[in-house]
N, C-alpha and C. Protein backbone atom coordinates (compact mmCIF):
# COMPACT_ATOMS: atom_id res chain seq x y z
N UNK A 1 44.90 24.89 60.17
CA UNK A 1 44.87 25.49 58.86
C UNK A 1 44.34 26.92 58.99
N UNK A 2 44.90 27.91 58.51
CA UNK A 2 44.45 29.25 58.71
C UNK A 2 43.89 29.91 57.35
N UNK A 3 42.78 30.67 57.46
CA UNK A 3 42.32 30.73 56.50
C UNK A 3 42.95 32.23 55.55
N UNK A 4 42.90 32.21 54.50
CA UNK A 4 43.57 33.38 53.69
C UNK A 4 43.10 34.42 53.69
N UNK A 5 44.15 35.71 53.94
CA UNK A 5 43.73 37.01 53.96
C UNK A 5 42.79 37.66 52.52
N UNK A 6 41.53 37.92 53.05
CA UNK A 6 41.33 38.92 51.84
C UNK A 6 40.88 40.14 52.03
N UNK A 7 41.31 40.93 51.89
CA UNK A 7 40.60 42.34 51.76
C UNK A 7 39.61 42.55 52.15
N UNK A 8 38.93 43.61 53.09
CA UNK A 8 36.96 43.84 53.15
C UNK A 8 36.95 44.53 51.58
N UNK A 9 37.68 45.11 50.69
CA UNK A 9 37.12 45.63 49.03
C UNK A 9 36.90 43.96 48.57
N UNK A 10 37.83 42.91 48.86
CA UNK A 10 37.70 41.96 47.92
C UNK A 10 36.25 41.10 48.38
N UNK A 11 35.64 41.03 49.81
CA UNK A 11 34.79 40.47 50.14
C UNK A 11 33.36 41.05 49.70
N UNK A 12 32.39 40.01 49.77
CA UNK A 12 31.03 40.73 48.84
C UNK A 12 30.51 41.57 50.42
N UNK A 13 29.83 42.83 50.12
CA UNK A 13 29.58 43.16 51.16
C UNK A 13 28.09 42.26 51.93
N UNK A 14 27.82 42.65 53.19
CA UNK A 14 26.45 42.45 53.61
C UNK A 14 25.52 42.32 53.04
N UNK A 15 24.75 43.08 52.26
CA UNK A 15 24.36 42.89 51.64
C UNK A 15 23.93 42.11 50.78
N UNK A 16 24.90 42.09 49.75
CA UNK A 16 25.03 40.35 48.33
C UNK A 16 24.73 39.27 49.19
N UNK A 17 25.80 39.57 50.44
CA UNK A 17 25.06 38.05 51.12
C UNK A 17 24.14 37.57 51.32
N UNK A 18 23.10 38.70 51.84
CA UNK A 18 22.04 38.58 52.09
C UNK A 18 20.86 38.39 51.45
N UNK A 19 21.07 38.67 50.59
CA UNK A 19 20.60 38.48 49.36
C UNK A 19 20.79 37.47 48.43
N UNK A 20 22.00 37.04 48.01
CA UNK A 20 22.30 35.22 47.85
C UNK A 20 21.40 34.69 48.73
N UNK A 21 21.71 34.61 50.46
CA UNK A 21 20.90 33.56 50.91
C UNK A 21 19.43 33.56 50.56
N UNK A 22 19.48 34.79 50.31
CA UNK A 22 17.95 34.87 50.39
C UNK A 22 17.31 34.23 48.57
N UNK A 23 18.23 34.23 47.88
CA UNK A 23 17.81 33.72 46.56
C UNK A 23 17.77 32.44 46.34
N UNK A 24 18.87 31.46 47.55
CA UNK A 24 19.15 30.36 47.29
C UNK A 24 17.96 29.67 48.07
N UNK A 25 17.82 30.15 49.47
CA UNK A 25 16.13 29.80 49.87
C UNK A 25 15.11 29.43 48.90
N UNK A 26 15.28 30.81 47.95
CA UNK A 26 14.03 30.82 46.97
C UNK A 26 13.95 29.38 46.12
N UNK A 27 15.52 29.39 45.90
CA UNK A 27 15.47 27.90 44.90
C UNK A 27 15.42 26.88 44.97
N UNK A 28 15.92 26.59 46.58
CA UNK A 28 15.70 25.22 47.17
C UNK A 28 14.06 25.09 47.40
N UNK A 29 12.96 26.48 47.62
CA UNK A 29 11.83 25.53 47.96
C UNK A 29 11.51 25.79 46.52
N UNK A 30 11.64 26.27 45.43
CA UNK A 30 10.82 26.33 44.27
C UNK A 30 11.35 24.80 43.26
N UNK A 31 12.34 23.92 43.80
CA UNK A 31 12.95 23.07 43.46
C UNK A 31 12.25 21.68 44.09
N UNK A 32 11.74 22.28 45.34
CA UNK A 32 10.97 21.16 46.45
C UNK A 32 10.01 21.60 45.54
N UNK A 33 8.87 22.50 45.36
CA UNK A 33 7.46 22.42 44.53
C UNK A 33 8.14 21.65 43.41
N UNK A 34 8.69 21.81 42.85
CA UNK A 34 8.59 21.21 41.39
C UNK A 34 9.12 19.41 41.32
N UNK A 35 9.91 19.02 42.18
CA UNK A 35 10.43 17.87 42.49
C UNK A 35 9.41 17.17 42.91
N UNK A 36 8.46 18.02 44.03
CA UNK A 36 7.04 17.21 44.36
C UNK A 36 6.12 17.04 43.46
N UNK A 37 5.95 17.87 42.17
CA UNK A 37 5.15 17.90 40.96
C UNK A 37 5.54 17.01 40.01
N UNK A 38 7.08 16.62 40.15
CA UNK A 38 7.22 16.02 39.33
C UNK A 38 7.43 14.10 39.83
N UNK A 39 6.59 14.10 40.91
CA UNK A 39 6.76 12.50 41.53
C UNK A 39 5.17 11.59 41.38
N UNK A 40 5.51 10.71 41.28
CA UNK A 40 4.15 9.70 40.93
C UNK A 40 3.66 9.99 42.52
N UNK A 41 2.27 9.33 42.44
CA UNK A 41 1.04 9.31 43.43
C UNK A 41 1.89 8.45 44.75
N UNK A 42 2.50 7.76 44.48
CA UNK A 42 2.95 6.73 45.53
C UNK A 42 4.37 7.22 45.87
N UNK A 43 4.72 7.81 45.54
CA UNK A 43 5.81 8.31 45.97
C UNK A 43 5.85 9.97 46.57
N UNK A 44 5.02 10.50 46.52
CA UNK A 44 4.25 11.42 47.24
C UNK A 44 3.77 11.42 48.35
N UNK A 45 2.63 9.78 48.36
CA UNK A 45 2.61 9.38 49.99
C UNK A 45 4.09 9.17 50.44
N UNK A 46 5.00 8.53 50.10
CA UNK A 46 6.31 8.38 51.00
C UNK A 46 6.65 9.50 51.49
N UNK A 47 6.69 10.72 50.65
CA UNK A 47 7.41 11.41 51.00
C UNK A 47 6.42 12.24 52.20
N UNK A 48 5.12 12.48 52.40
CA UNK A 48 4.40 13.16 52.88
C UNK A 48 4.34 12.47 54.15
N UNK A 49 4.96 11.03 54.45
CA UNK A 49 5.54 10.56 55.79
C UNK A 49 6.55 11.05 56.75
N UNK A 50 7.59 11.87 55.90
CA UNK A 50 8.69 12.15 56.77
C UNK A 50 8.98 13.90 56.30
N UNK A 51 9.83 13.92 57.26
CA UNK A 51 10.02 15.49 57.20
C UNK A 51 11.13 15.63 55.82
N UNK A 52 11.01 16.18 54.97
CA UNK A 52 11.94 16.47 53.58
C UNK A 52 12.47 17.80 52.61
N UNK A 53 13.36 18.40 52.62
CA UNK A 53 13.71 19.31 51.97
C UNK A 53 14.69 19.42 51.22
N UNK A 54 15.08 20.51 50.70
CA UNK A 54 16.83 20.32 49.39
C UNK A 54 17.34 21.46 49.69
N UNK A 55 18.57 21.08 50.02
CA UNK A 55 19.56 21.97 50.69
C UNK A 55 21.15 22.25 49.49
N UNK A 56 21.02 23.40 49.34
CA UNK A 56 22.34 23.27 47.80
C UNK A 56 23.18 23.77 49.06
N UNK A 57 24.49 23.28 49.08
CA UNK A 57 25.33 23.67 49.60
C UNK A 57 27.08 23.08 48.63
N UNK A 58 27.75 24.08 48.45
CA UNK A 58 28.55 24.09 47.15
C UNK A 58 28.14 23.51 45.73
N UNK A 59 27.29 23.94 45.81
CA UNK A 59 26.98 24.05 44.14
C UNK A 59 26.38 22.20 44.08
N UNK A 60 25.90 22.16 44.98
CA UNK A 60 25.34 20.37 45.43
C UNK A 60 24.01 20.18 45.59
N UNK A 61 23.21 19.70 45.28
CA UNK A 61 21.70 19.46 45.33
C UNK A 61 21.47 18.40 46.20
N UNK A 62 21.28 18.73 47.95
CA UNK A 62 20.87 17.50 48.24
C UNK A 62 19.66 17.46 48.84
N UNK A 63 18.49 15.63 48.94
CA UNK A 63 17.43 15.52 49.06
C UNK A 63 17.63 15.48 50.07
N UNK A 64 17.18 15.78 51.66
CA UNK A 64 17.56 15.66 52.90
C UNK A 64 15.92 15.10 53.24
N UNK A 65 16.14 13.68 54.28
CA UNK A 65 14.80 13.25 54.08
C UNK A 65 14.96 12.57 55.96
N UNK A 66 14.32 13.17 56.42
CA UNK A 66 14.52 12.74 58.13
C UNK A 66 13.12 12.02 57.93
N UNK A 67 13.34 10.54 58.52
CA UNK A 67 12.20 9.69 58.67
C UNK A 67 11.94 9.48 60.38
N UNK A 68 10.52 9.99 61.10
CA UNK A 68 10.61 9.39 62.34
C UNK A 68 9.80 8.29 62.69
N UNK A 69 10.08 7.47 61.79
CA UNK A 69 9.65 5.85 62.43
C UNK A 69 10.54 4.78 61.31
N UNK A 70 10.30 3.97 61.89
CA UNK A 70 10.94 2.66 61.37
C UNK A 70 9.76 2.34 60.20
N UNK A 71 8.49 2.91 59.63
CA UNK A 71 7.79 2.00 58.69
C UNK A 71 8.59 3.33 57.90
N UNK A 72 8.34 4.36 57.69
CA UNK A 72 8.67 5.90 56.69
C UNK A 72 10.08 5.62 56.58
N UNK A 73 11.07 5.01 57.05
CA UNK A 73 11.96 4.92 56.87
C UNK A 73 12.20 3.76 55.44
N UNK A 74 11.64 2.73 56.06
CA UNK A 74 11.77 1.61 55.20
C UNK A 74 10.95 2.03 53.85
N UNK A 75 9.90 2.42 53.84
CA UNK A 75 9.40 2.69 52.79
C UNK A 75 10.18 4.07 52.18
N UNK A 76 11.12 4.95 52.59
CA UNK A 76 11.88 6.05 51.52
C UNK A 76 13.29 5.32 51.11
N UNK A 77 13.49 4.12 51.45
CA UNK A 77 14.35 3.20 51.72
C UNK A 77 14.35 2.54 50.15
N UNK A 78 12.94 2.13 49.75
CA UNK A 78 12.49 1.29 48.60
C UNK A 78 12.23 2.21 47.63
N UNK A 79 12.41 3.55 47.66
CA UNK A 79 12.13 4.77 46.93
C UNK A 79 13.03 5.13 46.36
N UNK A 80 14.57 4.64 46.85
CA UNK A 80 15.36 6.21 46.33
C UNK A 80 16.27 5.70 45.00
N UNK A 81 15.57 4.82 43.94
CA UNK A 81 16.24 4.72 42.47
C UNK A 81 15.39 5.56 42.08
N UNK A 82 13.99 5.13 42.17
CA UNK A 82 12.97 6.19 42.03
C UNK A 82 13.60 7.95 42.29
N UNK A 83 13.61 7.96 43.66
CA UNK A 83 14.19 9.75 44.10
C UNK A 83 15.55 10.56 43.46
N UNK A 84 16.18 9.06 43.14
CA UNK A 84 17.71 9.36 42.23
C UNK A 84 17.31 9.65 40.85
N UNK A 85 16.29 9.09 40.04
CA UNK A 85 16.00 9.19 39.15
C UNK A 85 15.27 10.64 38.80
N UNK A 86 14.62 11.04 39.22
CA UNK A 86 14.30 12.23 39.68
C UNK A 86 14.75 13.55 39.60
N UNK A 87 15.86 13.32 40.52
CA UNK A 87 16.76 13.95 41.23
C UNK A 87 17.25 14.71 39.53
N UNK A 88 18.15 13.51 38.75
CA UNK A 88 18.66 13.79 38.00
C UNK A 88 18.38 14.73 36.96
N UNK A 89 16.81 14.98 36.75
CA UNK A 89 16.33 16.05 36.09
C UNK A 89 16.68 17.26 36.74
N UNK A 90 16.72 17.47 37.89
CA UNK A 90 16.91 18.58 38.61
C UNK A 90 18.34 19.00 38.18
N UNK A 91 19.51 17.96 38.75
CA UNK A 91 20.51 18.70 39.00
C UNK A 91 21.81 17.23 38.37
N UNK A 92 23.04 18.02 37.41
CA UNK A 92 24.04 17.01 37.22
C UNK A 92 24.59 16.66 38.78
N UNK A 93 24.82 17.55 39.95
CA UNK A 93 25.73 17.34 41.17
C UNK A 93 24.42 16.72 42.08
N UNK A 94 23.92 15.69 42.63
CA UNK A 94 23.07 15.43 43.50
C UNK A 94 23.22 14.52 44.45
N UNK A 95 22.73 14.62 45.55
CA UNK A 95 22.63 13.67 46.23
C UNK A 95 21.28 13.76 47.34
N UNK A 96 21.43 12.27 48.36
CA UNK A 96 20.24 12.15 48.86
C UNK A 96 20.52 11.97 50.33
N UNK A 97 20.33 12.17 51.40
CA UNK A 97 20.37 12.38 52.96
C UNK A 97 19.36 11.86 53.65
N UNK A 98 19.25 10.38 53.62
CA UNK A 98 18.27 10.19 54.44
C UNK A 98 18.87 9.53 56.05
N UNK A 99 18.29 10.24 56.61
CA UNK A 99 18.11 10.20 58.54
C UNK A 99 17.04 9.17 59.39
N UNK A 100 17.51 8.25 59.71
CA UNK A 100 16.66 7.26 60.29
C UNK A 100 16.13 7.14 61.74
N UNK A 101 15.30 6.81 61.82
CA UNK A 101 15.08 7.04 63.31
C UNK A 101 16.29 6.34 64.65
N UNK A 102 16.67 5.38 63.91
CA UNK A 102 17.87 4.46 64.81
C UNK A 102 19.02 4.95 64.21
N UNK A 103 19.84 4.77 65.15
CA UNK A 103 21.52 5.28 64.97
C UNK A 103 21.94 6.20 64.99
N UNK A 104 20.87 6.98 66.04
CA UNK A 104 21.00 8.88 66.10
C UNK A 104 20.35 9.72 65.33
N UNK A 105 20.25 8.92 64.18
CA UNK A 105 19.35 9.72 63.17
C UNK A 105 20.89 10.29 62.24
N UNK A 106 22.06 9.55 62.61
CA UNK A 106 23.21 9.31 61.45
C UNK A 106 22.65 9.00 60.33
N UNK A 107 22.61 10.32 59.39
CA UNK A 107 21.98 10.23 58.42
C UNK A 107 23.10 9.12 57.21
N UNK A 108 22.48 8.87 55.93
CA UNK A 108 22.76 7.69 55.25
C UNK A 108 23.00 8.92 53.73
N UNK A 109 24.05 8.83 53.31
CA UNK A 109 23.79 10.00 52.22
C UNK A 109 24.47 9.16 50.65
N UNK A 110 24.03 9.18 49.70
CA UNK A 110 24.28 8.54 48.71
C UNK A 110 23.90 9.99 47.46
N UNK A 111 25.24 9.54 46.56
CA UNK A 111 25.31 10.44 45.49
C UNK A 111 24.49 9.47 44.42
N UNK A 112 23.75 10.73 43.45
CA UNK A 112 22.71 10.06 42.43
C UNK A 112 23.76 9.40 41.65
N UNK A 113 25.02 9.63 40.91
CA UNK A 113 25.95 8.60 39.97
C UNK A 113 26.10 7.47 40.80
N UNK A 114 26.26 7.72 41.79
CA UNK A 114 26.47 5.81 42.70
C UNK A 114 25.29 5.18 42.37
N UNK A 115 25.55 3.65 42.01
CA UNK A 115 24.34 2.58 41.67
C UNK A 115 23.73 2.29 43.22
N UNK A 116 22.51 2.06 42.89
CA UNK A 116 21.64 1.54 44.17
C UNK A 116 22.00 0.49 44.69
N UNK A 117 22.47 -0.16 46.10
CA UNK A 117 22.63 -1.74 46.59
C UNK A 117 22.44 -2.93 45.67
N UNK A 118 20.86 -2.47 45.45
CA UNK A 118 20.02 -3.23 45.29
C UNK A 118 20.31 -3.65 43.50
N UNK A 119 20.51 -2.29 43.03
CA UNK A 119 20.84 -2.15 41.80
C UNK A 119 22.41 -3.63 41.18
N UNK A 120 23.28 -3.67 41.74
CA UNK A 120 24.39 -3.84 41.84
C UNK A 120 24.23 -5.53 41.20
């Protein structure tokens, strides 16, 4: 597939880019403060187990949550109607990325409109 000609007038210069990234940084961690402000006491410890951040990529909100053990795993595991619920204040497009210590760390990614397993 080859990608379509556009113009260097039609492309944003250096610049804008740099500057987008640099705004969208701003919003993904000012989105992490406020997502963490806005979580109960116990779900705070979960999260303060594993490595976690929010990554927008096409206009997408996702929770990206790398767990390195088998207990942080299981316990962000029992969390995420809770983290979906959440989530949804943030953003209509969301989803959640969690990375387990087994299976490569092939992360597990579920959109907040999909019902929970457990839910079902």
């Amino acid at each position: 597939m080859t990608k379509p000609y556009l113009s260097p007038d039609d492309l944003p210069s250096f610049k804008t880019t740099q500057i987008s990234e640099i705004l969208l940084t701003q919003l993904e961690e000012a989105t992490k403060n406020s997502f963490y402000l806005a979580c109960d006491k116990i779900v705070k410890i979960v999260l303060s187990s594993c490595h976690w951040y929010f990554k927008i990529q096409s206009g997408i909100l996702t929770l990206v949550l790398v767990c390195h053990d088998i207990n942080s795993y299981q316990n962000v595991m029992t969390t995420v109607p809770h983290l979906a619920e959440k989530l949804k204040r943030f953003a209509n497009k969301a989803q959640i990325s969690i990375s387990s210590p087994i299976n490569n760390g092939i992360p597990w990614v579920m959109s907040i409109d999909e019902p929970y397993p457990d839910e079902e």
